[in-house]
Protein backbone atom coordinates (compact mmCIF):
# COMPACT_ATOMS: atom_id res chain seq x y z
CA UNK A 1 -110.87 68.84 78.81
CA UNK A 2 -109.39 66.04 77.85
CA UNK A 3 -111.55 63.01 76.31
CA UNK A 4 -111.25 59.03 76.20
CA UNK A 5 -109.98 57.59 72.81
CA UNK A 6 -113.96 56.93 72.69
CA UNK A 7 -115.59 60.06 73.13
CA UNK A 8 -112.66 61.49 71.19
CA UNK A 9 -113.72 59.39 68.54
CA UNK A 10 -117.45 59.28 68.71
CA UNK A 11 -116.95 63.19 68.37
CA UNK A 12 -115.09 63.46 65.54
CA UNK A 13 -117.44 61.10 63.67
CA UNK A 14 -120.36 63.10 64.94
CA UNK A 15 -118.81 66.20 63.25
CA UNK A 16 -117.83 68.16 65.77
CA UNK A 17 -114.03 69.16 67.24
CA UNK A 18 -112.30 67.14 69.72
CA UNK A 19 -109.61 67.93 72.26
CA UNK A 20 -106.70 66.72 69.57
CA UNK A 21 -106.98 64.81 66.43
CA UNK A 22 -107.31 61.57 67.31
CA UNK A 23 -104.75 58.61 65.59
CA UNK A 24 -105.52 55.38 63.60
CA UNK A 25 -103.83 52.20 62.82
CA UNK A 26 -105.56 49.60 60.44
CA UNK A 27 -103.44 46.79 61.82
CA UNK A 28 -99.92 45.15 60.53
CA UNK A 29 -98.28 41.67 59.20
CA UNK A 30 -95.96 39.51 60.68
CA UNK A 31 -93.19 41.23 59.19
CA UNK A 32 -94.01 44.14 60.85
CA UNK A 33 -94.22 43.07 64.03
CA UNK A 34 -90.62 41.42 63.27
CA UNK A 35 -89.28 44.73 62.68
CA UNK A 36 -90.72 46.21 65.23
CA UNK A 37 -89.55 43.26 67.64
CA UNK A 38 -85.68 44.00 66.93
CA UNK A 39 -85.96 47.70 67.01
CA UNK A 40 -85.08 50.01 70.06
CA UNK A 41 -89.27 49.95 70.51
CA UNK A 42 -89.68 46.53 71.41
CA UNK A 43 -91.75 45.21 73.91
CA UNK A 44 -89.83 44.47 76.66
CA UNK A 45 -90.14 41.44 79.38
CA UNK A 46 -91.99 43.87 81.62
CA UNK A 47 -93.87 44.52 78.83
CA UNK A 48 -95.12 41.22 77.88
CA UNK A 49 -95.60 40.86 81.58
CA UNK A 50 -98.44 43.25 81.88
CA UNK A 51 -99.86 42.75 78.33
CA UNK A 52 -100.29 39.08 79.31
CA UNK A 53 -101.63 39.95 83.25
CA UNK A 54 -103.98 42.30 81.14
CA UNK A 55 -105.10 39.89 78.57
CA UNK A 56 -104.60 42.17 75.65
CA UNK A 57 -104.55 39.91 72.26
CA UNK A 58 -101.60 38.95 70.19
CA UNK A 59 -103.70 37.87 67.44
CA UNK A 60 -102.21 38.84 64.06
CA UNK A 61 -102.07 40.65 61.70
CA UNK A 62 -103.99 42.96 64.03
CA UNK A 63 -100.79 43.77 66.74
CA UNK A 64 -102.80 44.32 69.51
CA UNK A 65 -99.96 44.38 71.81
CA UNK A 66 -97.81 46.48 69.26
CA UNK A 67 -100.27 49.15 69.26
CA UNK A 68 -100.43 48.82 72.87
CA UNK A 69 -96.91 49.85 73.33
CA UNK A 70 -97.81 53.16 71.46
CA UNK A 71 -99.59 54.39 75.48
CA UNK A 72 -98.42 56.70 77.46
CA UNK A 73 -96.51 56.17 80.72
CA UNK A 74 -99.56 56.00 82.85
CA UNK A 75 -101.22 52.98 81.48
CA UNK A 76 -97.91 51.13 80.40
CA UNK A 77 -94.78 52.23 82.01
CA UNK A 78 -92.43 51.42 78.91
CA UNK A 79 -94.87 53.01 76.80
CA UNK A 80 -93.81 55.23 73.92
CA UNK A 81 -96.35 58.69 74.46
CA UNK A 82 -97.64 58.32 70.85
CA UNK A 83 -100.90 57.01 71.14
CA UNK A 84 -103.27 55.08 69.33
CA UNK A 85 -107.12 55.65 69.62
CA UNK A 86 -108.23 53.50 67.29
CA UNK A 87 -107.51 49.87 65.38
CA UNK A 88 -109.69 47.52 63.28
CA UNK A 89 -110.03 43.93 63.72
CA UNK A 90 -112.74 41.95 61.72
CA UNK A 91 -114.35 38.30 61.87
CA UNK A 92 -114.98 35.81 59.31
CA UNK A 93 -116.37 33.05 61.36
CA UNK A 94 -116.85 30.24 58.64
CA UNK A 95 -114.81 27.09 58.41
CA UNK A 96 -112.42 27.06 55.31
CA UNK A 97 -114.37 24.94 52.72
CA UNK A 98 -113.77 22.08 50.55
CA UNK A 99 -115.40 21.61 47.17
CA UNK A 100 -115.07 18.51 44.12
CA UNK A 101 -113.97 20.41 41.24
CA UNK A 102 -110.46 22.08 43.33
CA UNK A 103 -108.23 20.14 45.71
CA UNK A 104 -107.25 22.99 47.28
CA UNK A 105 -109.37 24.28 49.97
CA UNK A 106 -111.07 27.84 49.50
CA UNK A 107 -112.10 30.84 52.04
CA UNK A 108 -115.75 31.79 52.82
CA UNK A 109 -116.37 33.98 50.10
CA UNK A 110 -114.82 31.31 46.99
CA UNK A 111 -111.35 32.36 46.82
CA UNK A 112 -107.80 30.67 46.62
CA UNK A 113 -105.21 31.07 49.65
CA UNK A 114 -101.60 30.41 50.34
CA UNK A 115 -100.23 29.72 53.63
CA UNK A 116 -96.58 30.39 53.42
CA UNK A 117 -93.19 30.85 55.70
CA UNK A 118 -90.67 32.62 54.34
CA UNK A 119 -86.72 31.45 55.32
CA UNK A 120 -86.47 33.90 57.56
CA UNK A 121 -89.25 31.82 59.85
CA UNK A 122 -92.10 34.74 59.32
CA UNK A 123 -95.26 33.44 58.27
CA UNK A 124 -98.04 35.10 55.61
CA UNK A 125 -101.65 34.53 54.69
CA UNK A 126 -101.79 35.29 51.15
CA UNK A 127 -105.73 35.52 48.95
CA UNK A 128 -104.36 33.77 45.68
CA UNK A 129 -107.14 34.24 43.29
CA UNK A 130 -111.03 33.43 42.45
CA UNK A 131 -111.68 29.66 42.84
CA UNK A 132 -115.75 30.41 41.72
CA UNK A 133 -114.76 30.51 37.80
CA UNK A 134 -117.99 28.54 36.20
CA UNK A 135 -121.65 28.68 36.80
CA UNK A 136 -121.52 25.08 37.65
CA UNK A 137 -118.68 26.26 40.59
CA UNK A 138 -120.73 28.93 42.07
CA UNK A 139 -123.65 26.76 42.25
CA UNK A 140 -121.94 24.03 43.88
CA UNK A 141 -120.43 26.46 46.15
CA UNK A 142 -124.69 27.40 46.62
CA UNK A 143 -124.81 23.98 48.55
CA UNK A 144 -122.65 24.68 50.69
CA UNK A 145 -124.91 26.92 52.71
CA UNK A 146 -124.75 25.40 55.97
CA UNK A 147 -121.29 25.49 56.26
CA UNK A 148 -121.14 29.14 55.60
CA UNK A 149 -123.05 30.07 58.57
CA UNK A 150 -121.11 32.03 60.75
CA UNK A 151 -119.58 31.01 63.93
CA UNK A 152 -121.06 32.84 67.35
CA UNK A 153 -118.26 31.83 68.93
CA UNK A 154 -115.75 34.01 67.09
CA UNK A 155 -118.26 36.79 67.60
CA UNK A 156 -117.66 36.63 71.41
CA UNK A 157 -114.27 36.09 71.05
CA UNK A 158 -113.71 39.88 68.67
CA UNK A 159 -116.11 41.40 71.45
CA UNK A 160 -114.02 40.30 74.47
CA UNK A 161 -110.74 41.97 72.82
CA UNK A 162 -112.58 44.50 72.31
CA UNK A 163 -113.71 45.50 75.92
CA UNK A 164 -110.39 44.32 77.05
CA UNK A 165 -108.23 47.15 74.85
CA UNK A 166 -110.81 50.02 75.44
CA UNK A 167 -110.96 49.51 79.32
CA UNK A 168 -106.93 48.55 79.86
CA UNK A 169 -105.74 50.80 77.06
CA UNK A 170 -108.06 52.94 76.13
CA UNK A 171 -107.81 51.89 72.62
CA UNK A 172 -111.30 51.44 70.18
CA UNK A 173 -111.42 48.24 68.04
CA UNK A 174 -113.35 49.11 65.35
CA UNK A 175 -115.16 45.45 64.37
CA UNK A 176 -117.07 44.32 61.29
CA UNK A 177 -117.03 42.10 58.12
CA UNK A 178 -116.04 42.06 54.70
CA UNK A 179 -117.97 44.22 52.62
CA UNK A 180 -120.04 42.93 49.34
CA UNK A 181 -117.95 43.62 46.69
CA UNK A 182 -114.53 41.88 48.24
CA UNK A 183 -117.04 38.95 48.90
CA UNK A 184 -118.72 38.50 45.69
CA UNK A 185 -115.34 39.58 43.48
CA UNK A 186 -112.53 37.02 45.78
CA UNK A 187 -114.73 34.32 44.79
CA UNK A 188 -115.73 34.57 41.13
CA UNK A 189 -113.02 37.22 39.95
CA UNK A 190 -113.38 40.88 38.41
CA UNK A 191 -114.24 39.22 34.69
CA UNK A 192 -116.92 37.13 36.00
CA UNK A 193 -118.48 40.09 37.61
CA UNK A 194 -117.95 42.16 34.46
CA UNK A 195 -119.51 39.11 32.70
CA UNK A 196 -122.00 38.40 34.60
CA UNK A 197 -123.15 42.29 34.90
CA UNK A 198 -123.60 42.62 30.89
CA UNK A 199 -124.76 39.50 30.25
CA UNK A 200 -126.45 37.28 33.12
CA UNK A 201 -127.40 40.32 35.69
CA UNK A 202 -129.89 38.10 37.66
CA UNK A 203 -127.54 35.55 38.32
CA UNK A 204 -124.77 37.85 39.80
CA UNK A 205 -127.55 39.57 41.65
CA UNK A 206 -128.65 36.15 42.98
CA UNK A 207 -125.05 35.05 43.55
CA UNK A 208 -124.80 38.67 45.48
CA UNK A 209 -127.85 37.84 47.29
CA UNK A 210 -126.92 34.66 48.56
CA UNK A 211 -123.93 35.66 50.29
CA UNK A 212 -126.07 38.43 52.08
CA UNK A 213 -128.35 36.22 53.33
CA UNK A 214 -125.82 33.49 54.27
CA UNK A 215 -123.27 34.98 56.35
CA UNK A 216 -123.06 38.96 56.14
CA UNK A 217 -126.79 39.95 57.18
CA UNK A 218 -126.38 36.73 60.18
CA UNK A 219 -122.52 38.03 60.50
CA UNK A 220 -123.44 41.57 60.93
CA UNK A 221 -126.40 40.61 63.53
CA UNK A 222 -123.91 38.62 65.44
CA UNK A 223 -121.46 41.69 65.52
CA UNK A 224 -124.51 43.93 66.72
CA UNK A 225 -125.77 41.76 69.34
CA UNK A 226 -122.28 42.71 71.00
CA UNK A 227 -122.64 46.60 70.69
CA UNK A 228 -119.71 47.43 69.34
CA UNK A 229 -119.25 51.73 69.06
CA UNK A 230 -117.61 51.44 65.58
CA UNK A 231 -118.54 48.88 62.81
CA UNK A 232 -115.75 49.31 60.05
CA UNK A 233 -116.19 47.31 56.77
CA UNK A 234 -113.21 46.55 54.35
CA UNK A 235 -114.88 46.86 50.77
CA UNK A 236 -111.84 47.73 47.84
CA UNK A 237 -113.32 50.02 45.10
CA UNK A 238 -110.60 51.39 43.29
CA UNK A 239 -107.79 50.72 40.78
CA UNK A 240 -105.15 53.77 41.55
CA UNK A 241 -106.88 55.66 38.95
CA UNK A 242 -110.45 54.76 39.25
CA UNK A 243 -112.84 52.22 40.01
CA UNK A 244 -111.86 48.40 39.78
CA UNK A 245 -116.06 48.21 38.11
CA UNK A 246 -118.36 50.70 36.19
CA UNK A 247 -120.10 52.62 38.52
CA UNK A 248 -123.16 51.92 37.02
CA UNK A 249 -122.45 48.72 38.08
CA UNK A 250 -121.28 49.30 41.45
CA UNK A 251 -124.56 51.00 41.89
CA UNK A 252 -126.79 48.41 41.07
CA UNK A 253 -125.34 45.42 42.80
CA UNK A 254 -123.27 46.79 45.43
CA UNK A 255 -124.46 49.74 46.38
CA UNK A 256 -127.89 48.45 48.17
CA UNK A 257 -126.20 45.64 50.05
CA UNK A 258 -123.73 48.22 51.25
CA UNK A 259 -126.58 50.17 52.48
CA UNK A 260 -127.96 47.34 54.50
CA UNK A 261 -124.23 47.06 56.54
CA UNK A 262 -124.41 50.90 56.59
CA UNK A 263 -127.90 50.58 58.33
CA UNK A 264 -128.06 47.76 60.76
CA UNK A 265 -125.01 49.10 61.96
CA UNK A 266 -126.64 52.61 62.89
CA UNK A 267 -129.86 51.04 63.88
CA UNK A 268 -127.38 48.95 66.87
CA UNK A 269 -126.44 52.36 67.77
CA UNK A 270 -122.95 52.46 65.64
CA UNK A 271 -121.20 54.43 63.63
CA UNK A 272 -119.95 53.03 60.47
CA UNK A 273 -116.84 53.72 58.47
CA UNK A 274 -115.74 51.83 55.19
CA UNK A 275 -111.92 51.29 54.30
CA UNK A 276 -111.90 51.20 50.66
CA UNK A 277 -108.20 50.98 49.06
CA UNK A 278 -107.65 53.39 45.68
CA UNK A 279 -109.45 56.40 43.33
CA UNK A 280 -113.20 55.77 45.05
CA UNK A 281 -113.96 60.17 43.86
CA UNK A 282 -116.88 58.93 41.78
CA UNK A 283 -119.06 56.67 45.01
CA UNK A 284 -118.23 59.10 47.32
CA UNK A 285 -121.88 61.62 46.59
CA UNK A 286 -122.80 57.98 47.15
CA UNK A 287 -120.88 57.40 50.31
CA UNK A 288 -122.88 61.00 52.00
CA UNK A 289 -126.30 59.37 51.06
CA UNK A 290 -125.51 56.54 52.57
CA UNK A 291 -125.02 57.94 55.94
CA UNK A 292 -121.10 56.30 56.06
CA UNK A 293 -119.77 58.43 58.98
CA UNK A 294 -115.89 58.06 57.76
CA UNK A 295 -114.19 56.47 54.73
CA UNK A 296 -110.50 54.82 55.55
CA UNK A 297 -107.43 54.88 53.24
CA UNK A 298 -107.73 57.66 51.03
CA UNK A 299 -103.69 57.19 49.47
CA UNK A 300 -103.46 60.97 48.80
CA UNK A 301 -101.67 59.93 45.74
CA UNK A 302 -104.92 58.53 44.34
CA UNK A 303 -107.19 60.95 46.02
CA UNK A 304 -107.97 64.65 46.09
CA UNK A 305 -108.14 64.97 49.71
CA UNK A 306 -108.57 68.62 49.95
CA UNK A 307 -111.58 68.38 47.83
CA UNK A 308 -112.76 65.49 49.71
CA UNK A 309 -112.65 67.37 53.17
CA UNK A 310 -114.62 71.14 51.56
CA UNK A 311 -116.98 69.23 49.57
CA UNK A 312 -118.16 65.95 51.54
CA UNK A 313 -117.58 68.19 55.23
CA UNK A 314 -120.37 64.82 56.38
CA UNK A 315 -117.81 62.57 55.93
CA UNK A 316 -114.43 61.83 58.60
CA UNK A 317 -111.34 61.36 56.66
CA UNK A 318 -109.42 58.34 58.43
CA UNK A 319 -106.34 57.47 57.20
CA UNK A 320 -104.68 59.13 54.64
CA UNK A 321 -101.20 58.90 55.26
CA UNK A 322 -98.87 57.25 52.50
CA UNK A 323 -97.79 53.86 53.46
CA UNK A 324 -96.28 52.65 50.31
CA UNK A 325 -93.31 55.29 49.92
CA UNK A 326 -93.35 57.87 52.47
CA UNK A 327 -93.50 55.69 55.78
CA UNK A 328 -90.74 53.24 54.13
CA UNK A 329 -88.39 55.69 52.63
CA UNK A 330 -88.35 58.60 53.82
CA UNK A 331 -86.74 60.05 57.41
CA UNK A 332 -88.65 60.27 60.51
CA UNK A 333 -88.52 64.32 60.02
CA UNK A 334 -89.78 64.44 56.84
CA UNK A 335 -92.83 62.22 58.29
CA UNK A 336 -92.99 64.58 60.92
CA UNK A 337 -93.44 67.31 58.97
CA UNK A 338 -95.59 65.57 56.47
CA UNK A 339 -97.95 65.01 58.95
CA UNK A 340 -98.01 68.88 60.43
CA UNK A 341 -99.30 69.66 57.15
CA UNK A 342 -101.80 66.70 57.11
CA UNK A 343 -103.52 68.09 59.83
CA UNK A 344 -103.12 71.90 58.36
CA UNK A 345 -104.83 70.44 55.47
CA UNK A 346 -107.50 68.95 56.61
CA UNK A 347 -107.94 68.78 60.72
CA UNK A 348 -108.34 72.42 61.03
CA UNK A 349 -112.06 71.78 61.68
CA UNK A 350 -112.26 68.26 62.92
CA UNK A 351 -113.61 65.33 60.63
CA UNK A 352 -109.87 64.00 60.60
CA UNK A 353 -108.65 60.68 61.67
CA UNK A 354 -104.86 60.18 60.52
CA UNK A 355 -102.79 57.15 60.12
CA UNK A 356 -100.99 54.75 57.65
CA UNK A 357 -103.25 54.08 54.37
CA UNK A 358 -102.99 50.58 55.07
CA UNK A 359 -101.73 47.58 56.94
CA UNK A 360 -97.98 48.13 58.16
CA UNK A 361 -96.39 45.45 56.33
CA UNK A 362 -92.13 46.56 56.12
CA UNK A 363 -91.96 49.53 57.43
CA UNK A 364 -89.16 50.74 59.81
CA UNK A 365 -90.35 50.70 63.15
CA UNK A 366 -89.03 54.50 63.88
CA UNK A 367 -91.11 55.74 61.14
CA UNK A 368 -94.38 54.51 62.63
CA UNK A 369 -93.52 55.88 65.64
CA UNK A 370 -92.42 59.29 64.38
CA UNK A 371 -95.76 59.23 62.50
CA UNK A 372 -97.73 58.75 65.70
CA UNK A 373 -95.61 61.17 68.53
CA UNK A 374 -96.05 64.13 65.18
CA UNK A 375 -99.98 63.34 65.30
CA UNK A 376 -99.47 63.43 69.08
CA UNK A 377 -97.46 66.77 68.91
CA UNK A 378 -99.74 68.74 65.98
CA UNK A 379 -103.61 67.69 66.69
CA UNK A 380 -103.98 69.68 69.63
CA UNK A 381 -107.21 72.27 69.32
């Protein structure tokens, strides 16, 4: 019988086999959705038409109405039969900040940002570095407390495009927040952490603490108070050949605060999947005690995926599919048949969730699409 992107989902999370393997896309950049704009895939003025009538989002970098294009004939008529179930969008819902010591303004969590467009006209959001880089500069960030609240407003705003793409397009937003370590790290850099860890553990564990109870513990009640069906948290771990900290130390300050997203999101009736970019083998015994229901990314370059799927059977694999060569370089038929063994690999008995390792930033438009039809044309049970 055939099942809703939802159920199709929710079932593959729950451990159990679906009709077909279901699809993911993390999101893309503007350069993306400039490529994909002057390919043969483009949304047409028909398109736009009923996207608009519809009120599906063309927010970036998330491409709502890119990855709307991916439906089949029935629900748009252009449509290109290689669906997407499932996308990710998150929320920060603080106002950018101002502090004495910089003249530059800084994000939410303390870090640096760059708002540039190239000459071509396309625009990018870059994180620049830590701006937290002295005691003095965390504290004062400390006092700024009331400004990091989060907004309810962009709360609603996440949950509304989220009903809108599951009942128009039967698409699932996955929603959430930033995870603890991104948070903490943006804002007072890797060798502060390091620092801090060795030599001043109660003050990183306070600075860790105060973010919690500032705006991820009020950001991730917010989120809940929407019931969303997935809560997916971006948290990067890993180097390309291990950890970016100890994991002694991951597992003292990051570890229990990840718990607490991993819990109030199953307690709102959720399931929760991390993305977490690079070599995370030596959390992921962590990642099963937890209770995370799927782990996103997974570069099979830095991973042992096969190992992943026969020893950790608890955990969906989402993701996994080389963005950073494979879907630029190489032919549509290779992809294809990249991804038939994918699913060989490690769909045979469900707890698979394929799709590009990360957001689509360059990549040629027919390669996403080939990637998507061959997930189409090989996941069927």
């Amino acid at each position: 019988m055939k099942m809703s992107a939802l159920e199709r989902i929710l079932t593959v999370l729950e451990g159990k086999i679906p009709d077909r393997v279901p699809s993911f896309c993390l999101g893309g950049d503007f350069q993306f959705v400039d490529n994909f704009m002057k390919s043969s895939f483009a949304l047409t003025e028909e398109d736009m038409t009923q996207l608009d009538r519809d009120k599906v989002a063309y927010k970036q970098p998330f491409i709502h109405a890119i990855i709307a294009k991916f439906s089949p004939p029935d629900i748009l008529p252009n449509g290109l039969d290689a669906k997407i179930d499932l996308c990710w969008q998150t929320v920060g819902g603080a106002s950018i900040l101002k502090l004495d010591f910089t003249d530059n303004f800084i994000t939410q969590n303390g870090g640096y940002f760059k708002v540039l467009v190239r000459d071509s006209g396309i625009p990018h959001f870059w994180y620049t570095g830590p701006a937290l880089l002295k005691k003095e500069h965390i504290k004062a960030y400390w006092n700024k407390e009331k400004e990091l609240k989060p907004n309810k407003t962009s709360f609603s705003q996440l949950s509304k495009i989220r009903r809108t793409m599951l009942k128009k397009y039967d698409i699932v937003v996955a929603q959430g927040i930033s995870g603890p370590f991104e948070n903490c790290v943006f804002g007072i850099g890797l060798a502060n952490f390091a620092r801090f860890a060795r030599k001043d553990p109660a003050f990183l564990q306070e600075h860790i603490g105060f973010q919690w109870e500032t705006f991820e513990k009020p950001s991730l009640n917010m989120l809940m108070e929407r019931k969303p069906d997935i809560v997916m948290c971006g948290d990067d771990y890993g180097f390309n050949s291990g950890l970016q900290i100890n994991v002694k130390y991951w597992r003292k300050f990051i570890k229990p605060i990840l718990a607490n997203y991993v819990n109030i999101a199953h307690d709102g009736g959720a399931k929760f999947i991390l993305h977490s970019c690079g070599d995370i083998h030596e959390v992921f015994p962590d990642f099963v005690e937890l209770g995370i229901d799927g782990v996103e990314s997974l570069k099979p370059k830095n991973n042992d995926l096969a190992m992943y799927r026969e020893k950790y059977p608890e955990i969906t694999l989402v993701g996994t599919i080389d963005d950073s060569e494979m879907l630029i370089y190489e032919s549509p038929e290779f992809i294809r048949n990249s991804v038939k063994e994918s699913i060989k690999l490690l769909g045979k008995k469900g707890g698979f969730i394929p799709g590009p390792t990360n957001f689509l930033l360059d990549h040629p438009a027919e390669n996403i699409v080939a990637l998507f039809k061959a997930i189409q044309e090989f996941g069927k049970y």
